[in-house]
Protein backbone atom coordinates (compact mmCIF):
# COMPACT_ATOMS: atom_id res chain seq x y z
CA UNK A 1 8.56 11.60 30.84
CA UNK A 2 8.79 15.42 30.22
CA UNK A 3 11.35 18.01 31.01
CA UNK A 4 12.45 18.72 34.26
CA UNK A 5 11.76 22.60 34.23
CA UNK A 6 9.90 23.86 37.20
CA UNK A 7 10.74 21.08 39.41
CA UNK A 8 12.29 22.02 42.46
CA UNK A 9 14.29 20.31 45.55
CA UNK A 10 11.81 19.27 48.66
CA UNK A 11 8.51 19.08 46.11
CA UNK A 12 6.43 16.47 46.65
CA UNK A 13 5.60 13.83 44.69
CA UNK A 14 3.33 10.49 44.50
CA UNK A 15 4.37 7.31 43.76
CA UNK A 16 1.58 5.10 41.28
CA UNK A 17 3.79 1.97 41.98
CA UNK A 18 3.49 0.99 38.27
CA UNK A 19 4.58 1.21 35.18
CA UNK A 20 3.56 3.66 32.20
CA UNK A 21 0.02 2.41 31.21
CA UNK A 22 -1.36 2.88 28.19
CA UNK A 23 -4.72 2.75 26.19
CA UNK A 24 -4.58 -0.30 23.50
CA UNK A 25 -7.35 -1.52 21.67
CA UNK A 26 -9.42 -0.01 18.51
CA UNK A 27 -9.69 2.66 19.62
CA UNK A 28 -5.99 4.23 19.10
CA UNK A 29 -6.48 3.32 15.47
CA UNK A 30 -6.40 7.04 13.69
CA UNK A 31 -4.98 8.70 16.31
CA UNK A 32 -1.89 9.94 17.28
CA UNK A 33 -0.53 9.53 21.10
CA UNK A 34 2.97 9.91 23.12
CA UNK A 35 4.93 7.65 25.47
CA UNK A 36 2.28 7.87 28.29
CA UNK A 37 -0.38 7.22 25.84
CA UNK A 38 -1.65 10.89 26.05
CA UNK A 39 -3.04 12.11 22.76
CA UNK A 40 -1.31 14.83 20.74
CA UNK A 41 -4.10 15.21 17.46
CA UNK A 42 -6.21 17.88 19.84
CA UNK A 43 -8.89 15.25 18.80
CA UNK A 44 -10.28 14.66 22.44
CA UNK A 45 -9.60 11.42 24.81
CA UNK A 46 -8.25 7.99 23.27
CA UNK A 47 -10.83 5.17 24.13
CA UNK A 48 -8.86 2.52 24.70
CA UNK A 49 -10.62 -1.23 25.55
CA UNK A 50 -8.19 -1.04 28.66
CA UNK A 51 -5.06 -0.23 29.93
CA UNK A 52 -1.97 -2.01 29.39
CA UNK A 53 1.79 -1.97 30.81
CA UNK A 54 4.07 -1.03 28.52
CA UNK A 55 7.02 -3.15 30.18
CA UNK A 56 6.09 -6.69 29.88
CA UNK A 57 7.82 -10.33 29.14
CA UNK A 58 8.26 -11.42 25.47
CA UNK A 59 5.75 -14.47 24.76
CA UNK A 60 7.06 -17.86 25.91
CA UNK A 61 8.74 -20.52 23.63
CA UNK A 62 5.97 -22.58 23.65
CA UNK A 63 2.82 -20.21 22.74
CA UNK A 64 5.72 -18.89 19.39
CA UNK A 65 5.04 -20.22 15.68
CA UNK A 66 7.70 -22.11 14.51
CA UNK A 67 6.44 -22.14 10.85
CA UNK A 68 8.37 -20.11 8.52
CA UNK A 69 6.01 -18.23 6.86
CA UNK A 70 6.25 -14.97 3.56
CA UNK A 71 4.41 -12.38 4.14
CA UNK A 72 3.13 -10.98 0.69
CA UNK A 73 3.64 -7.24 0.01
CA UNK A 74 2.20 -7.31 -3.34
CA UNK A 75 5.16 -5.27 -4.03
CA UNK A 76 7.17 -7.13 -6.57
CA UNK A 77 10.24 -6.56 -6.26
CA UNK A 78 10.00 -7.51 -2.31
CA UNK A 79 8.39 -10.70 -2.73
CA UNK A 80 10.01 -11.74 -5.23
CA UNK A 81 14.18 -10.72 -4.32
CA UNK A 82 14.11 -10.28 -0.26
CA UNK A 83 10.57 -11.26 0.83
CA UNK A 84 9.46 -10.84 4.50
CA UNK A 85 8.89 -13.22 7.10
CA UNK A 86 5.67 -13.62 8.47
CA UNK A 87 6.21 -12.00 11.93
CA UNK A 88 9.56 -10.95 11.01
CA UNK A 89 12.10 -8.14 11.51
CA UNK A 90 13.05 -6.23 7.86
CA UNK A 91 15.69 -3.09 8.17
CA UNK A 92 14.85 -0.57 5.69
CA UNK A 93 18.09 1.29 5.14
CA UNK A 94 17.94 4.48 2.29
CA UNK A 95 18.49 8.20 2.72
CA UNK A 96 16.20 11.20 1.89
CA UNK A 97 14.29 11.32 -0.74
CA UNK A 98 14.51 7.73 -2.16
CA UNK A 99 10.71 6.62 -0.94
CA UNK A 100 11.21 5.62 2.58
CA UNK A 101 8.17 7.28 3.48
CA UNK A 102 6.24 6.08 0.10
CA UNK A 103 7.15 2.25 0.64
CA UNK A 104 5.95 2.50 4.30
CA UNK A 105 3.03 4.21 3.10
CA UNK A 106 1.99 1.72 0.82
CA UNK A 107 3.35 -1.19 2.96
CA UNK A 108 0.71 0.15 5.27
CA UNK A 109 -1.78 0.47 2.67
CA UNK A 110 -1.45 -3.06 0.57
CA UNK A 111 -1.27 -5.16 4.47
CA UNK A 112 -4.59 -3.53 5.36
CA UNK A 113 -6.26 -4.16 1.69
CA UNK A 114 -4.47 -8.06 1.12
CA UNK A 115 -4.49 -9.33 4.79
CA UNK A 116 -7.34 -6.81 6.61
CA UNK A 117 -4.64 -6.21 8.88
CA UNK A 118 -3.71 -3.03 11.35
CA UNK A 119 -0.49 -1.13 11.81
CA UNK A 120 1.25 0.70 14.19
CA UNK A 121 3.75 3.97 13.18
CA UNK A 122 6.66 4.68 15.87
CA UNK A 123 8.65 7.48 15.38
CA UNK A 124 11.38 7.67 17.95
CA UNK A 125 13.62 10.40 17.63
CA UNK A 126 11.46 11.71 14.50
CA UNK A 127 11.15 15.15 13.47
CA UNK A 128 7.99 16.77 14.36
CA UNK A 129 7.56 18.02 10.72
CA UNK A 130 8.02 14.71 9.20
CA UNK A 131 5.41 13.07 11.66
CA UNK A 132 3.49 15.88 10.80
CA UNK A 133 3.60 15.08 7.13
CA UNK A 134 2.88 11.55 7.57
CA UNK A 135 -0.19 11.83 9.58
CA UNK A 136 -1.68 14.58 6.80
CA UNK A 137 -0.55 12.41 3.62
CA UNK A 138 -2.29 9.46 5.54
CA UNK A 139 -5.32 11.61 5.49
CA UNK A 140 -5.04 12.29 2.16
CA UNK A 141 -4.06 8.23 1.02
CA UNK A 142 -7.24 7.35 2.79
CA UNK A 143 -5.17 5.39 5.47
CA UNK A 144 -6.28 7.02 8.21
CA UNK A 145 -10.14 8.19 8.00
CA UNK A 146 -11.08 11.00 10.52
CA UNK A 147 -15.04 10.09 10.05
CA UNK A 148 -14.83 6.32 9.46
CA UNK A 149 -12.70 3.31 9.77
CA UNK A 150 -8.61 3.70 10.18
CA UNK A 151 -5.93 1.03 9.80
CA UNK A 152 -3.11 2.52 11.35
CA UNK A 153 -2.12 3.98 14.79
CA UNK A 154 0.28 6.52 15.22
CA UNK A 155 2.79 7.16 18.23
CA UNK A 156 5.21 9.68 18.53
CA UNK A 157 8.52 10.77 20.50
CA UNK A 158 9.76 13.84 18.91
CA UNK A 159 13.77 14.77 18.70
CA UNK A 160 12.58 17.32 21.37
CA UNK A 161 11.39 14.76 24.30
CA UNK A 162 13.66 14.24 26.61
CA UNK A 163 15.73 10.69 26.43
CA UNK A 164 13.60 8.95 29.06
CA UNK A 165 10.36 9.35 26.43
CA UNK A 166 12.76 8.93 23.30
CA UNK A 167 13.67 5.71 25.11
CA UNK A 168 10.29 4.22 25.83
CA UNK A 169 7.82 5.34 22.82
CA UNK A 170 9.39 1.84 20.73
CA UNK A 171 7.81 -0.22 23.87
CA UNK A 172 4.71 2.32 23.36
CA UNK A 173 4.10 1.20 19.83
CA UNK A 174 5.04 -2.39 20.26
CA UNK A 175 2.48 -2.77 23.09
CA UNK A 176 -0.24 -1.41 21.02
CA UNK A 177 1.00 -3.42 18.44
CA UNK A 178 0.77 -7.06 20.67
CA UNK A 179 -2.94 -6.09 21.87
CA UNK A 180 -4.31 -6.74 18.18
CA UNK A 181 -2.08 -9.28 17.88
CA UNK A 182 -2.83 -11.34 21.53
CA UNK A 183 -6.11 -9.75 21.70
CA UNK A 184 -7.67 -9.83 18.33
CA UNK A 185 -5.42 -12.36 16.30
CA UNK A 186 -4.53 -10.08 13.87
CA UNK A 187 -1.12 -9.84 11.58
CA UNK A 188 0.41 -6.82 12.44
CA UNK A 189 2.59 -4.44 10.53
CA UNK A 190 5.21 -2.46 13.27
CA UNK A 191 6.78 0.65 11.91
CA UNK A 192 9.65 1.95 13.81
CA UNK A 193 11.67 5.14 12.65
CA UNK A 194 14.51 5.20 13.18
CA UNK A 195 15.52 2.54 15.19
CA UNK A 196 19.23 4.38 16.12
CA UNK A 197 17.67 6.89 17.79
CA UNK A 198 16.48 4.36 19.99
CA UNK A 199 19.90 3.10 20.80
CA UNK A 200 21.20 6.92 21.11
CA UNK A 201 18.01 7.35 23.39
CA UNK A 202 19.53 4.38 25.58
CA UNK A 203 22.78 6.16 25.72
CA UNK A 204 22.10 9.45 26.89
CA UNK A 205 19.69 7.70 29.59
CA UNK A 206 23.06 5.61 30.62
CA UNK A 207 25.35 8.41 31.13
CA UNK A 208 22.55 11.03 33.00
CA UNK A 209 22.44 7.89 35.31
CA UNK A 210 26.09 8.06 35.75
CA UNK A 211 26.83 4.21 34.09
CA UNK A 212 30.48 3.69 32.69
CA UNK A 213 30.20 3.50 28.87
CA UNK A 214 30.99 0.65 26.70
CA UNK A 215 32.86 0.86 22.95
CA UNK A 216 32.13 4.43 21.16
CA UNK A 217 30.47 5.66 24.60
CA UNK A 218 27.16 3.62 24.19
CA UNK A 219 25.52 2.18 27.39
CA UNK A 220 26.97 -1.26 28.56
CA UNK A 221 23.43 -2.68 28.62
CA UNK A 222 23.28 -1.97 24.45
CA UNK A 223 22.56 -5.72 23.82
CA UNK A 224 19.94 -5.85 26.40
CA UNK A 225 17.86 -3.20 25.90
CA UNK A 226 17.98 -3.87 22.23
CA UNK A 227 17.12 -7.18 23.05
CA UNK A 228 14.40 -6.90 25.28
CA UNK A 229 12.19 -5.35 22.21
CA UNK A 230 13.18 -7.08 19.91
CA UNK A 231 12.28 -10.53 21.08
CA UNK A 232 8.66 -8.96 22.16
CA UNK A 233 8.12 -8.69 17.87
CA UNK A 234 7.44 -12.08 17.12
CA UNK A 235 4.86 -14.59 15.66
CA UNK A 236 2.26 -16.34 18.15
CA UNK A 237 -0.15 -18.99 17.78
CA UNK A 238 -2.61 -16.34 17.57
CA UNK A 239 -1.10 -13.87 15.32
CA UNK A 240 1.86 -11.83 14.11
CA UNK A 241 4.14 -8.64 14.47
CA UNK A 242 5.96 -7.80 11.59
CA UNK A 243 8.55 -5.00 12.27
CA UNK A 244 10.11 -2.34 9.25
CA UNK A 245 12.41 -0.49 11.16
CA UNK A 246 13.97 2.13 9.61
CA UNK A 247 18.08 1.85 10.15
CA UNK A 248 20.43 4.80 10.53
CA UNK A 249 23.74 3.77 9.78
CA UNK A 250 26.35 6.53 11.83
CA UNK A 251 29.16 7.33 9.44
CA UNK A 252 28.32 4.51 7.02
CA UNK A 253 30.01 2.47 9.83
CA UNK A 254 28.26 -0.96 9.61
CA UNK A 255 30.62 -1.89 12.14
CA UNK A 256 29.53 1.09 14.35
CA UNK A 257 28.01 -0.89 17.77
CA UNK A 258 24.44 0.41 17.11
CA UNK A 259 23.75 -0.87 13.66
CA UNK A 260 25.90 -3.96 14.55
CA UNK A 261 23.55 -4.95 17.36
CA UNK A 262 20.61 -4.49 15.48
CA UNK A 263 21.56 -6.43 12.29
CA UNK A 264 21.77 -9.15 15.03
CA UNK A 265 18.03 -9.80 15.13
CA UNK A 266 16.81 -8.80 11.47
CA UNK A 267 15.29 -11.27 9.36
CA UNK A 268 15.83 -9.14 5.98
CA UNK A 269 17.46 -5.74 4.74
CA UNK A 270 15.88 -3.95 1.95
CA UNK A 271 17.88 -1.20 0.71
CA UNK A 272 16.50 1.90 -1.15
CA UNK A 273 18.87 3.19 -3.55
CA UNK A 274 19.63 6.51 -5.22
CA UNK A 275 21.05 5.47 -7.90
CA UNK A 276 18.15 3.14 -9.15
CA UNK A 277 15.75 6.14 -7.81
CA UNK A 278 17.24 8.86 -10.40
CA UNK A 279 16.70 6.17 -13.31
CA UNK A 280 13.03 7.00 -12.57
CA UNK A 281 12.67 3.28 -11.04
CA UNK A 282 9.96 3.35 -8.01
CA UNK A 283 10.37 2.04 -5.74
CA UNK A 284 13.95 2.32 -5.55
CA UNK A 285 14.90 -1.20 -3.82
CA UNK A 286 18.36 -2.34 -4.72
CA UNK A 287 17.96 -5.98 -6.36
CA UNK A 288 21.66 -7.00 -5.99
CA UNK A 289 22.07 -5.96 -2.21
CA UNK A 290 18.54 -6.27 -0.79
CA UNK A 291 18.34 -9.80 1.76
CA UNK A 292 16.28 -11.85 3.06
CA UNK A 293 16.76 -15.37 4.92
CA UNK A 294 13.26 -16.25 3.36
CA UNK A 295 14.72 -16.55 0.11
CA UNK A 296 15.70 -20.37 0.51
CA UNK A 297 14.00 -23.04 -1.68
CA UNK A 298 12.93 -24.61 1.56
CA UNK A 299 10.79 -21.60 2.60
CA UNK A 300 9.62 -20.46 -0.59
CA UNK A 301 9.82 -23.22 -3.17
CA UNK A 302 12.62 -24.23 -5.71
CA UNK A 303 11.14 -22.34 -8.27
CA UNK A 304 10.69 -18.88 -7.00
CA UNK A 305 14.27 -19.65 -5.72
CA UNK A 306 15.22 -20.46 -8.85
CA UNK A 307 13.93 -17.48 -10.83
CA UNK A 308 15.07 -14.93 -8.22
CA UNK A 309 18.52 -15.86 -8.19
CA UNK A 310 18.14 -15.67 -12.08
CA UNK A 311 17.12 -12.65 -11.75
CA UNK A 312 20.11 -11.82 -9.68
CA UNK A 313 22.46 -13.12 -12.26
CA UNK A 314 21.09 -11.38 -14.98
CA UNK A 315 21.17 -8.14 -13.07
CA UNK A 316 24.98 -8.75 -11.54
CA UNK A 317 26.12 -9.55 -15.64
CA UNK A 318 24.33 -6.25 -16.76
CA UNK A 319 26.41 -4.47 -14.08
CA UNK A 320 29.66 -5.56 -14.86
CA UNK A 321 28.78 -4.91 -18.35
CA UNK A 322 27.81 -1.09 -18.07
CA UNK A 323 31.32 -0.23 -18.02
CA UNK A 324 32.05 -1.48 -21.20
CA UNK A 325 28.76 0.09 -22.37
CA UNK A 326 29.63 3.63 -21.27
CA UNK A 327 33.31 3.46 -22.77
CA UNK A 328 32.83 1.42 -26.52
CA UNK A 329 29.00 1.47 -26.41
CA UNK A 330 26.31 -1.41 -26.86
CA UNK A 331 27.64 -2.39 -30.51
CA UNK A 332 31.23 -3.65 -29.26
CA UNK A 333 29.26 -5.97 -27.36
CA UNK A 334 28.63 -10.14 -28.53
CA UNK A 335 25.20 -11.15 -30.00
CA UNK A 336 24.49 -12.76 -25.84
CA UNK A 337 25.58 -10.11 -24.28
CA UNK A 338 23.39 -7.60 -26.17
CA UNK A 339 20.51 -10.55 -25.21
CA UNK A 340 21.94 -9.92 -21.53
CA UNK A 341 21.61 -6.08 -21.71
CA UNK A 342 18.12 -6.13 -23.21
CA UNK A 343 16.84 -8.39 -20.79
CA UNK A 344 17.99 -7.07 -17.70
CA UNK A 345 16.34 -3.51 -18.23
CA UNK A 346 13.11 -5.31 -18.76
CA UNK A 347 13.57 -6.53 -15.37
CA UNK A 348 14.97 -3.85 -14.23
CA UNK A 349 11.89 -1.94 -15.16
CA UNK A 350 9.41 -4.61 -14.63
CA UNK A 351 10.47 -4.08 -10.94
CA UNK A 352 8.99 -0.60 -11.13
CA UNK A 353 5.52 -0.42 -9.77
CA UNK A 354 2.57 1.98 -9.16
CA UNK A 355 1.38 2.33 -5.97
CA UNK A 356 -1.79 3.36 -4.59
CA UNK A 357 -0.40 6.23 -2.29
CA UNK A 358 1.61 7.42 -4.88
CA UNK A 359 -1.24 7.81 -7.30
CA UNK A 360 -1.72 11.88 -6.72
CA UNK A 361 2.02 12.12 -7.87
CA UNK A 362 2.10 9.50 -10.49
CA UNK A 363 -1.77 9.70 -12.07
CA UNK A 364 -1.29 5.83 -12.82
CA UNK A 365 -3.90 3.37 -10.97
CA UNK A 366 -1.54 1.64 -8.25
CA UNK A 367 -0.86 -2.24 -8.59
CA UNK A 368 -1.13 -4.75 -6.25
CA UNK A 369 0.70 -7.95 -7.82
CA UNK A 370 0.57 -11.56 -6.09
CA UNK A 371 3.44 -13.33 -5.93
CA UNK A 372 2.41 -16.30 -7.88
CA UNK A 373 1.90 -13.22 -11.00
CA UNK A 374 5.53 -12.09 -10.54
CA UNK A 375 7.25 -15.18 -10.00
CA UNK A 376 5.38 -16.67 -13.39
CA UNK A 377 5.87 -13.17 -15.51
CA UNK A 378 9.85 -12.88 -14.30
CA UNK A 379 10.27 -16.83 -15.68
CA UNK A 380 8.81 -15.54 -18.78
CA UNK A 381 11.04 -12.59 -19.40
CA UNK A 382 14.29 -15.01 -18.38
CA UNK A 383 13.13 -17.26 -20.60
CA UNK A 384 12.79 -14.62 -23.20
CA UNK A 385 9.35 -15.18 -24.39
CA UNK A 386 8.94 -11.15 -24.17
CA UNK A 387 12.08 -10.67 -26.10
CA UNK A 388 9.95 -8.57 -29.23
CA UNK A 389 7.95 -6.39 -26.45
CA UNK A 390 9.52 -2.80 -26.00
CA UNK A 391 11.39 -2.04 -23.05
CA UNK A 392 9.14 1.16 -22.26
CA UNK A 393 5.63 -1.19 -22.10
CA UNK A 394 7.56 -2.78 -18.78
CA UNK A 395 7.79 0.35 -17.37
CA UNK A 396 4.94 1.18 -14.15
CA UNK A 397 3.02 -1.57 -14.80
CA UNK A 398 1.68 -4.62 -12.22
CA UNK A 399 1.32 -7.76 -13.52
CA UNK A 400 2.30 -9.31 -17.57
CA UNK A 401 -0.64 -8.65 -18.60
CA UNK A 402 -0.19 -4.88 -18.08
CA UNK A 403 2.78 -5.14 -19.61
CA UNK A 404 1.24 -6.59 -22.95
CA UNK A 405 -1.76 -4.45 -22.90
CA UNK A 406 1.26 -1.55 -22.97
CA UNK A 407 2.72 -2.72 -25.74
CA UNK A 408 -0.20 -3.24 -27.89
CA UNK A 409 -1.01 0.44 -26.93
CA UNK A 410 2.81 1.65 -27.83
CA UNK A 411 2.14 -0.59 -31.35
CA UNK A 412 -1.05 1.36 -31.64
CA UNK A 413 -0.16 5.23 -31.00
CA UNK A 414 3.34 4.57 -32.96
């Protein structure tokens, strides 16, 4: 799984007669490792409880949940527009410098705190400085502690690997990933960045071997090998992978074969924005094109269904009406549509949040907000019961009761 440089014809080599093996267990928690499992923090040896085959069979139809279940983020605007599935598959889809990093950060963060739960980092295809960066702001977050305790495991395949190890690390991190969840019962948050390079991984494999190339020159086995992961991250009776994979569209070509094939198996898309980022909104998740399949009143109830497509509404009739704003300005507009306008930027700002890992850059205490809190406190605002409140006291805060303690402040200092 390294370069070929130094190899020669006639050399002699030996034959294990199995697959890559790596360590799993506890004991890769805080550390960082590569495709073979060797480590790459110069922190010494990974104990691992045992060693485990990084090819093996997705878990049969019968030992799979078949429950439907949210996973809570305590990130409101997740839960509440494009919640996760329990064991799901969520694409995270932004460019640089709209939070990617932050939300999986935090993501990271909140699953450990709400659920006591572990989480594996892949970066396939990643830059060594950003995996670099990760692993010391981890430090810093308190997600990974060198003395004590760690939630998260780390595996890397730089841009710089060859193919063959750019190809394999995903199956590195997912098998770490299954041991806690087989092994220990445990929910399990996969990260995978960027799940493209995967695919692109796949297809300069295919053509060194000499394979003839399907549409746009990707390998003809794209479905397969896409496949065989994918159907690995799933919920058992014993536990759960949940999978954020990061999604880098070529081109903005959704039809491109790479994306295309992956949207196949996704359970949600949440979609970072730039546009909602420079208004100063963290984090930057688009409301109006952010999805999830969870969101259906048989899932998550009729009246969280309810409220977030209310919230939708209210959001899609503030957009239309900005243009109107920006040309005649907000006093051309009718008595309900002023209602409309005021309404939606208190939503639009209640879905700003502090988070913990963001708390060096921010100084504000971060927020952890159940769903049950944002559900209730969203009904409230629709309903207009915070219509006298100022827009700024919705701005950073976690749950309603932030919000009012805000505005009592603002009454105060004013």
């Amino acid at each position: 799984m390294e370069g070929t440089e130094g190899l020669i014809r006639g050399q002699k080599v030996l034959d294990t007669g199995l697959p890559i093996q790596i360590p799993v267990g506890p004991g890769t928690l805080g550390r960082i490792m590569n495709v073979i499992g060797e480590p790459m923090d110069e922190r010494g040896p990974i104990k691992g409880n045992k060693l485990s085959p990084i090819h093996v069979e997705p878990p049969a139809f019968v030992d799979q949940s078949t429950t439907a279940e949210v996973l809570e983020t305590g990130i409101k605007v997740v839960d509440l527009l494009a919640p996760y599935a329990r064991g799901g598959k969520i694409g995270l889809f932004g460019g640089a410098g709209v939070g990617k990093t932050v939300l999986i950060q935090e993501l990271i963060n909140n699953v450990a705190k709400a659920h006591g739960g572990y989480s594996v980092f892949t970066g396939v295809g990643e830059r060594t400085r950003e995996g670099n960066d990760l692993y010391h702001e981890m430090i810093e977050t308190g997600v990974i502690n060198l003395e004590g305790d760690s939630k998260v495991a780390l595996v890397f395949g730089q841009m710089n690997e060859p193919p063959g190890a750019r190809a394999r690390v995903a199956l590195t991190g997912l098998t770490i990933a299954e041991y806690f969840r087989d092994e220990e019962g445990q929910d399990v948050l996969l990260f995978i960045d960027n799940i493209f390079r995967f695919t692109q991984a796949g297809s300069e494999t295919s053509a060194l071997l000499g394979r003839i190339p399907s549409a746009v020159g990707y390998q003809p086995t794209l479905a397969t090998d896409m496949g065989v992961m994918q159907e690995r991250i799933t919920t058992t009776k014993k536990g759960s992978i949940t999978s954020v994979q990061a999604v880098y569209v070529p081109a903005d070509d959704l039809t491109d074969p790479a994306p295309a094939t992956t949207f196949a198996h996704l359970d949600a898309t949440t979609v970072l924005s730039r546009g909602i980022a420079e208004l100063g909104i963290y984090p930057a998740v688009d409301p109006l094109d952010s999805k999830s399949r969870m969101l259906d009143p048989a899932i998550v109830g009729r009246e969280h269904y309810d409220i977030a497509t209310g919230v939708q509404k209210l959001l899609q009739d503030y957009k239309s009406l900005q243009d109107i704003i920006a040309i005649l300005g907000m006093d051309e507009l009718s008595e309900e549509d002023k209602l409309t306008v005021e309404r939606a930027r208190k939503i639009q700002r209640f879905m700003s949040q502090p988070f913990a890992v963001a708390q060096v850059f921010t100084g504000i205490e971060g927020k952890l907000v159940s769903l049950k809190d944002t559900v209730a406190a969203c009904k409230e605002i629709l309903r207009g019961d915070h219509d006298a409140l100022p827009e700024s006291a919705f701005y950073m805060c976690g749950g309603i009761d932030d919000v009012k303690k805000k505005a009592e402040e603002i009454a105060r200092s004013s």
